[in-house]
Each structure stands twice: as structure tokens, then as C-alpha cells.
C-alpha atoms as a PDB file:
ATOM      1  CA  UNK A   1      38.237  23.535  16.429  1.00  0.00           C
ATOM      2  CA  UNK A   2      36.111  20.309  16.556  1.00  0.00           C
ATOM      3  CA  UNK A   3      35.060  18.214  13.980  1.00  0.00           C
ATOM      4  CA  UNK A   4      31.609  16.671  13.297  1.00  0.00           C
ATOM      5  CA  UNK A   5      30.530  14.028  10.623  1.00  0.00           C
ATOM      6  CA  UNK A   6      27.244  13.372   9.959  1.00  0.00           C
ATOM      7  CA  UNK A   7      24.832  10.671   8.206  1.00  0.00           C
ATOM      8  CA  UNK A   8      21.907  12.855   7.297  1.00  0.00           C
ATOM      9  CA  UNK A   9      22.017  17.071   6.268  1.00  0.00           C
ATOM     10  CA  UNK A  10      21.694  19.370   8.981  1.00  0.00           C
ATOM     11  CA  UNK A  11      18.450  21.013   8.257  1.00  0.00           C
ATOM     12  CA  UNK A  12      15.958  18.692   9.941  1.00  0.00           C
ATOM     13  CA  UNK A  13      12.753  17.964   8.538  1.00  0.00           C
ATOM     14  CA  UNK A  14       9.231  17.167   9.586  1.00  0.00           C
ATOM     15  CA  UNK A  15       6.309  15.044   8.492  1.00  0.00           C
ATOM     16  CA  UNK A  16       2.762  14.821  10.011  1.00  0.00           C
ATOM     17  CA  UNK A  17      -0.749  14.037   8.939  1.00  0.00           C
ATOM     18  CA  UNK A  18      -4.067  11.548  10.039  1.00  0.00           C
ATOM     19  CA  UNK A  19      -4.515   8.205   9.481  1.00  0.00           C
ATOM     20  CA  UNK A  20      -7.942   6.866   8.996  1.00  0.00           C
ATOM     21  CA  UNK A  21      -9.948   3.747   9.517  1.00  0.00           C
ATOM     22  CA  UNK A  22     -12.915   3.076   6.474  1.00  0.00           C
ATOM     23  CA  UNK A  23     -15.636   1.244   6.806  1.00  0.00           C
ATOM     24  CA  UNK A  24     -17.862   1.542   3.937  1.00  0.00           C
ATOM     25  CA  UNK A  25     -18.534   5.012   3.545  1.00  0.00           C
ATOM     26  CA  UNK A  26     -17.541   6.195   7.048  1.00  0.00           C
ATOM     27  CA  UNK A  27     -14.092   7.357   7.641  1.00  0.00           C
ATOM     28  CA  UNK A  28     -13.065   8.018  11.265  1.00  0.00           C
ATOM     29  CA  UNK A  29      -9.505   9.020  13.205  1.00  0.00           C
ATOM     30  CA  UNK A  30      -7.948   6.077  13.829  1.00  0.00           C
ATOM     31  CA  UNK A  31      -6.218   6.143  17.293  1.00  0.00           C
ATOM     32  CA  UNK A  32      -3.033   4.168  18.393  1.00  0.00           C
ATOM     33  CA  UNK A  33      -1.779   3.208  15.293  1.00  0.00           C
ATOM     34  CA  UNK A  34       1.882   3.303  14.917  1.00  0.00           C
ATOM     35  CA  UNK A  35       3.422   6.056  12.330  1.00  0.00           C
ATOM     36  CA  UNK A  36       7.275   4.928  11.118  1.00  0.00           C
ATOM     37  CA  UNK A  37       9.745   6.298   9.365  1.00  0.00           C
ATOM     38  CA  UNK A  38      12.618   3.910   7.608  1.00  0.00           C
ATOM     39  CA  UNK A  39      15.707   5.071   5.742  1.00  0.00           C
ATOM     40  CA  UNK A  40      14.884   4.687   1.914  1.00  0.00           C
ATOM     41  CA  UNK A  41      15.880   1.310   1.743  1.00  0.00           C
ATOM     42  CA  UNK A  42      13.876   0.214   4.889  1.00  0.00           C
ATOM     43  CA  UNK A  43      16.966  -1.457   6.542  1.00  0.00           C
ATOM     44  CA  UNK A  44      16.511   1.223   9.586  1.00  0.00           C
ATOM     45  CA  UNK A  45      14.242   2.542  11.846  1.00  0.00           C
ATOM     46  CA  UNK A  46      14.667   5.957  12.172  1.00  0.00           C
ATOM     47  CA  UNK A  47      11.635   7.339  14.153  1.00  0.00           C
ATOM     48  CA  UNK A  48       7.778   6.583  15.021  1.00  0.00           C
ATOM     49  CA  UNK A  49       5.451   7.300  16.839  1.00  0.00           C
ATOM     50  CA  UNK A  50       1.865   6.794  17.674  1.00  0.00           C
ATOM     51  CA  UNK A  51      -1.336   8.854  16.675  1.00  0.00           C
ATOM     52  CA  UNK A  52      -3.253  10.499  19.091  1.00  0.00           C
ATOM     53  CA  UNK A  53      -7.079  10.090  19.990  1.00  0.00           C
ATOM     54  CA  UNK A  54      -7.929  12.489  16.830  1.00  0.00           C
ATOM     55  CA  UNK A  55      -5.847  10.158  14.539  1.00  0.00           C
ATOM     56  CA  UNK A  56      -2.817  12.552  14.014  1.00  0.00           C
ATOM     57  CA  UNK A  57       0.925  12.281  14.416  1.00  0.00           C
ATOM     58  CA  UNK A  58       3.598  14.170  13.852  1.00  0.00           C
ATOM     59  CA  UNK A  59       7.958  13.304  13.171  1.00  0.00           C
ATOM     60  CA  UNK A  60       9.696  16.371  13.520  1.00  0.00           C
ATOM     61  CA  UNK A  61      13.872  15.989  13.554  1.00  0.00           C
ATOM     62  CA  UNK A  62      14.082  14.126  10.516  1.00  0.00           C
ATOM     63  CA  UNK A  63      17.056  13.662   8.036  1.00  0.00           C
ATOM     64  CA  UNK A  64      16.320  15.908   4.906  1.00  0.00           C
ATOM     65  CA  UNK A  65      16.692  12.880   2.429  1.00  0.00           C
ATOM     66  CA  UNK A  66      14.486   9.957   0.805  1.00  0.00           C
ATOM     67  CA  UNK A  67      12.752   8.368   3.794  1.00  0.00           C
ATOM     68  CA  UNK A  68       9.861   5.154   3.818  1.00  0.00           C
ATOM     69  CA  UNK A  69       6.654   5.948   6.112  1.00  0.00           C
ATOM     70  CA  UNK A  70       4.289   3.263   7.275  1.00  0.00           C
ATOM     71  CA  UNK A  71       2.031   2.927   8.758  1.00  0.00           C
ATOM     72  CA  UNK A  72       0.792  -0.495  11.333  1.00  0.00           C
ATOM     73  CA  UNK A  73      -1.533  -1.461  13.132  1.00  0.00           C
ATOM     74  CA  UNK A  74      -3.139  -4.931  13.146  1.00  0.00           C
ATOM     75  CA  UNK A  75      -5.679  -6.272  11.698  1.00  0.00           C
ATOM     76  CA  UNK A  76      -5.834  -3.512   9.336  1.00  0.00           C
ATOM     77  CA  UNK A  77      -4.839  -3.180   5.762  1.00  0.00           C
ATOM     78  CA  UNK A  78      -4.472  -0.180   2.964  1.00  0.00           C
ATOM     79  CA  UNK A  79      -4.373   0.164  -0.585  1.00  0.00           C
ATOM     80  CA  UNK A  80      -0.146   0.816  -0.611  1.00  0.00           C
ATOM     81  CA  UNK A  81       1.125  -1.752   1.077  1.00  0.00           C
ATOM     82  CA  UNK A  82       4.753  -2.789   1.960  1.00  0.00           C
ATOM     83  CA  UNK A  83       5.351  -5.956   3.859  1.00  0.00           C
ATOM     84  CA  UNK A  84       1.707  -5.577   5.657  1.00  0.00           C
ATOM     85  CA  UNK A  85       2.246  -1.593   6.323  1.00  0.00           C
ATOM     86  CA  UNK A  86       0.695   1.030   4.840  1.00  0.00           C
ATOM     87  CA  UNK A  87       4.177   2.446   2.830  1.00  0.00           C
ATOM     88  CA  UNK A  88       4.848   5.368   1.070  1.00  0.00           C
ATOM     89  CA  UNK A  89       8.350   6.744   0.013  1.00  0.00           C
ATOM     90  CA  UNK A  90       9.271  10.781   0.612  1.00  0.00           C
ATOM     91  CA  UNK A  91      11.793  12.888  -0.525  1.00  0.00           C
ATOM     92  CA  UNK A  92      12.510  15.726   2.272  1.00  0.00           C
ATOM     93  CA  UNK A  93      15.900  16.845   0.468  1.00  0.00           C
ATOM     94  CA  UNK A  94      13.894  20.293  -1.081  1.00  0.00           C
ATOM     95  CA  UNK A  95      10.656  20.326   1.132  1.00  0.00           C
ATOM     96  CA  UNK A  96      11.625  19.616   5.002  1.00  0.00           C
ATOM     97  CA  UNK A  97       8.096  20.493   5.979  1.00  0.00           C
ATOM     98  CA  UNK A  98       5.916  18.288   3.702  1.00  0.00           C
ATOM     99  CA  UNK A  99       2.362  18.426   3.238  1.00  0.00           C
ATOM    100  CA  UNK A 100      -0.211  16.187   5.401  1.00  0.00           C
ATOM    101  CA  UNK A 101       0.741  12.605   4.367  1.00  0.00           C
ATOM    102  CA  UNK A 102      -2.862  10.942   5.351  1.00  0.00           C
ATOM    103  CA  UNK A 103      -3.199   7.135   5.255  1.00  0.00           C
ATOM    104  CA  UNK A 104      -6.939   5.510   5.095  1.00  0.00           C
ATOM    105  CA  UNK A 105      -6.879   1.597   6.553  1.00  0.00           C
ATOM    106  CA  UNK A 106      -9.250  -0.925   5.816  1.00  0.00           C
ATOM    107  CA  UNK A 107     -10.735  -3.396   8.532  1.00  0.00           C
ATOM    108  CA  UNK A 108      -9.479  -6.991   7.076  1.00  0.00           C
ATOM    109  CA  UNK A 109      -7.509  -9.138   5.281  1.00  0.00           C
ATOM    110  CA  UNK A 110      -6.200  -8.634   2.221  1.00  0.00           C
ATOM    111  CA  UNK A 111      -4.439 -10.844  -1.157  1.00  0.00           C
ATOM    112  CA  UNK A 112      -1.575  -9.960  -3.306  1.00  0.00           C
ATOM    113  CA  UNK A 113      -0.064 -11.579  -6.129  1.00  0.00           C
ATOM    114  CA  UNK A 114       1.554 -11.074  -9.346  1.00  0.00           C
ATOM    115  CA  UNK A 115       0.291 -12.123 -12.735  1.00  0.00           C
ATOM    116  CA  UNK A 116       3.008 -13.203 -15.703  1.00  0.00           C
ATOM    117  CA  UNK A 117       2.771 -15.045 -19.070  1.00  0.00           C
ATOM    118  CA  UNK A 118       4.423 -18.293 -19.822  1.00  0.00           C
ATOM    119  CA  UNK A 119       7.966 -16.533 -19.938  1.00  0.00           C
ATOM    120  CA  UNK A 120       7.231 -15.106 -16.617  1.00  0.00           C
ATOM    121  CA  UNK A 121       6.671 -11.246 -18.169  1.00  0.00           C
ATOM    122  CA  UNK A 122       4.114  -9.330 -16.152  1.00  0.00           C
ATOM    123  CA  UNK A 123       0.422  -8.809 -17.252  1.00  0.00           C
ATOM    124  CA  UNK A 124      -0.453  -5.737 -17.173  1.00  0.00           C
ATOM    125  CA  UNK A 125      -5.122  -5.037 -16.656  1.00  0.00           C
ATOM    126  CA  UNK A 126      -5.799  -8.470 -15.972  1.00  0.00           C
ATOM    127  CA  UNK A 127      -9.301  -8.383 -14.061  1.00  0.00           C
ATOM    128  CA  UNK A 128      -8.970 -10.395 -10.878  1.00  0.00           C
ATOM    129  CA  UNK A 129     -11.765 -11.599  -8.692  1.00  0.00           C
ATOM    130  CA  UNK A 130     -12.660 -13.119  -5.488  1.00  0.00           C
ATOM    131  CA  UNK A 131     -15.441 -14.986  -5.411  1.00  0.00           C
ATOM    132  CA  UNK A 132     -16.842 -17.097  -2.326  1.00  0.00           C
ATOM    133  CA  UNK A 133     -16.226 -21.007  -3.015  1.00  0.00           C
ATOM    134  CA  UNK A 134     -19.112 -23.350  -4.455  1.00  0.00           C
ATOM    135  CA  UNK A 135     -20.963 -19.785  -5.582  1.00  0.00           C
ATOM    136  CA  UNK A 136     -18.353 -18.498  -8.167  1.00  0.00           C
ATOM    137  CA  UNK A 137     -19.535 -17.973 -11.542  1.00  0.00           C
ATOM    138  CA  UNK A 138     -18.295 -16.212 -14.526  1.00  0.00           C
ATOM    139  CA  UNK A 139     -21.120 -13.387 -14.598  1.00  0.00           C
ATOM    140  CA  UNK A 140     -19.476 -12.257 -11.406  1.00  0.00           C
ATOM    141  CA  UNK A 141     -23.020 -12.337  -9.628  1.00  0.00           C
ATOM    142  CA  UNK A 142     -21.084 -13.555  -6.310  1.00  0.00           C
ATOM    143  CA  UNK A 143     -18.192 -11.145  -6.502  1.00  0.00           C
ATOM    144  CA  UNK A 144     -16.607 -10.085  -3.089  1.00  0.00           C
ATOM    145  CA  UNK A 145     -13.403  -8.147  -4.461  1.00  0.00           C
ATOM    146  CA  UNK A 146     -12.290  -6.795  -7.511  1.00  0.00           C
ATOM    147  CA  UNK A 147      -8.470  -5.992  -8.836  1.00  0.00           C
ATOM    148  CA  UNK A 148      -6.789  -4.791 -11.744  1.00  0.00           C
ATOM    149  CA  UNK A 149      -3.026  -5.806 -12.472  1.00  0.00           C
ATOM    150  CA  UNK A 150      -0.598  -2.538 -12.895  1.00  0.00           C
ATOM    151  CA  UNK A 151       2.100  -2.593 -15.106  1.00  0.00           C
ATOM    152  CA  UNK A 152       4.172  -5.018 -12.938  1.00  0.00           C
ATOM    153  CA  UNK A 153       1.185  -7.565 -12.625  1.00  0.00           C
ATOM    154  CA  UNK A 154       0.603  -6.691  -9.646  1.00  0.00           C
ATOM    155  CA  UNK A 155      -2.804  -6.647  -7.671  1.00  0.00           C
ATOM    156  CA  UNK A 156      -4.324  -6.224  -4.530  1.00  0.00           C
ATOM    157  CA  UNK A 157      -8.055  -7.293  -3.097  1.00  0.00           C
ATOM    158  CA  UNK A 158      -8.386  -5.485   0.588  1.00  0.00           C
ATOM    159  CA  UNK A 159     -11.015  -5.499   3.211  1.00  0.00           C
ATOM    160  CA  UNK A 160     -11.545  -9.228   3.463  1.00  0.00           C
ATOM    161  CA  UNK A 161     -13.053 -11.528   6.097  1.00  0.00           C
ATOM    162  CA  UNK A 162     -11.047 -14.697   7.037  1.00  0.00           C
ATOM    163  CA  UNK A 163     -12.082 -17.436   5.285  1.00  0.00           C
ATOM    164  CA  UNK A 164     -11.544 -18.888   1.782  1.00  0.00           C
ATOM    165  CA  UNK A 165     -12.338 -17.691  -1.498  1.00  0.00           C
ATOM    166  CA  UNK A 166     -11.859 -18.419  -5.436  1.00  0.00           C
ATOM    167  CA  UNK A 167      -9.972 -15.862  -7.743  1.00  0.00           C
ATOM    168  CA  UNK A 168      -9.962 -15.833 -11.404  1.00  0.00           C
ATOM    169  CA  UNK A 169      -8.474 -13.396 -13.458  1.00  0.00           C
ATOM    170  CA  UNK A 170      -9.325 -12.252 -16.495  1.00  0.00           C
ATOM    171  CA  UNK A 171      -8.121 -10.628 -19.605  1.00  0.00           C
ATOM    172  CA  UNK A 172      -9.844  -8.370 -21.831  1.00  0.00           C
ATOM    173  CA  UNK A 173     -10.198  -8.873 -25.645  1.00  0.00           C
ATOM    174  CA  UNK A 174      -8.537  -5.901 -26.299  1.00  0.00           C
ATOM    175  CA  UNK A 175      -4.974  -6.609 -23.999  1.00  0.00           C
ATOM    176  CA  UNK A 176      -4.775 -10.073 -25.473  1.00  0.00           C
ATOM    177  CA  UNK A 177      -2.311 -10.760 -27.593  1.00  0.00           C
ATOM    178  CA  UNK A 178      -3.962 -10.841 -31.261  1.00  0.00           C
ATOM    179  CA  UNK A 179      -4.090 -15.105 -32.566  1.00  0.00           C
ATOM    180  CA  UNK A 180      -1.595 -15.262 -35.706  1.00  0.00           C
ATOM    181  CA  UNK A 181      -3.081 -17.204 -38.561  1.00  0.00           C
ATOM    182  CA  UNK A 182      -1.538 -18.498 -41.618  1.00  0.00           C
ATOM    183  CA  UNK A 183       1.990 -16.716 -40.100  1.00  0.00           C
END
């Protein structure tokens, strides 16, 4: 009688979908880009592999637990990213055949930050903006990117050319904190 110990289950799992480049309103396969799949914690490679000429891929043989899947290829940006991949975390413990995860990638750079009061809480639907330097104003007439901060004050502006640019974020009336007078 042998024994066998194992990190993952048994019952293997599989993953598989398209990624996608955008370019304004087109959307076309995007070919070559790498497909990986981390342990939860993204400490270890696990598998990858590349998409095809149509822009699919598919990870069969897969742990049935929490895994990360990214997506890379340079010079190319999406709207959940991790570390300069494309990210998203999956659960394959009850579904070991999930359904198509799809990424779309922008052409271009892109700017992250996080936005926090004075005691370093986060803002949560502050307005950012990009503007192009020496033609920002405040009507927003030379706007090249536009952001909202989530609940973590997060925000992201994709799709951007190299060069240099002005933010400015702004809070509405409403999310302000109300002025106290005669308190």
C-alpha cells in the first residue's frame, strides 16, 4: 500500500477564454500574449501559456482551489490590473470547469494612485483627470483621461501615450464633508 500527499485536491480543473486588444471601438484577438495562473497569493507560478492566432488559451490540470490569472503582454494595459498584468482571482474549489474568463487590453500606458485625507483615510468618488500640460483648465475642455476613486481611493487612467500630463482630482459637493459652523 503506497502513500501519496498532495498540495492541491485531486479533481483537476480547467480555465480558458480570449483575450482582446481595444482600440477605440474595435476589439480584435490578441495573439501571443501570455495567460498565467498564480497560487492565490501570487508567490507561485503554477501554469501559462500563450494564446493562439484567434486570441484563445486554455489551462487544463489545474488545482481545484483559489488561483490568480493574468494576463501580460507589453506595452499593453487593462482595466484590473495587478503589478502591470491584467489579474483576476478564481475560485475552482466548486466549479473545475469555469466559464470563459475574457480579458480586453488597452494599447498604452497607464497611472494609478491612491487618494486619502489628511489622516491618510481613503477617498472614496474623487473625479481625477489628466490633462495635457500648459492646456489644463478646470472646464475639462483638454481632458485626455478620466477616473473615479473606489472605496479604497483607488484609480486608474489607461490607454495613454508616453509623455507628461497634469491630474487634478476633484470632489463633488455632495461627498464633501459638510463645513461645521458655530460647533
Amino acid at each position: 500500500m503506497a502513500l501519496f500527499s498532495l498540495a492541491y485536491p485531486l479533481n483537476a480543473a480547467k480555465v480558458s477564454g480570449t483575450v482582446y486588444v481595444r482600440e477605440w471601438q474595435s476589439r480584435q484577438p490578441a495573439a501571443g500574449v501570455r495567460v498565467v495562473v498564480y497560487t492565490a497569493d501570487g508567490s507561485e507560478v503554477l501554469r501559462y501559456a500563450d494564446t493562439d492566432s484567434a486570441g484563445r488559451y486554455a489551462l487544463a490540470g489545474l488545482p481545484s482551489t483559489t488561483i490568480l490569472l493574468s494576463v501580460v503582454k507589453p506595452g499593453y494595459v487593462s482595466r484590473s490590473t495587478i503589478s502591470g498584468a491584467a489579474s483576476i482571482r478564481l475560485s475552482l474549489r466548486s466549479a473545475p470547469s469555469m466559464p470563459a474568463q475574457d480579458f480586453d487590453l488597452l494599447a498604452g500606458g497607464v497611472i494609478t494612485g491612491h487618494v486619502t485625507d489628511a489622516q491618510g483615510e481613503p477617498l472614496e468618488g474623487v473625479q481625477i483627470e489628466l490633462h495635457a500640460p500648459g492646456g489644463s483648465d478646470t472646464s475639462g475642455s483638454s481632458n485626455i483621461g478620466v477616473s473615479t476613486t473606489d472605496d479604497t481611493g483607488a484609480y486608474r487612467v489607461f490607454g495613454l501615450a508616453p509623455g507628461r500630463y497634469v491630474l487634478l482630482g476633484r470632489r463633488s459637493a455632495q461627498s464633501a464633508p459638510a463645513l461645521c459652523r458655530g460647533c
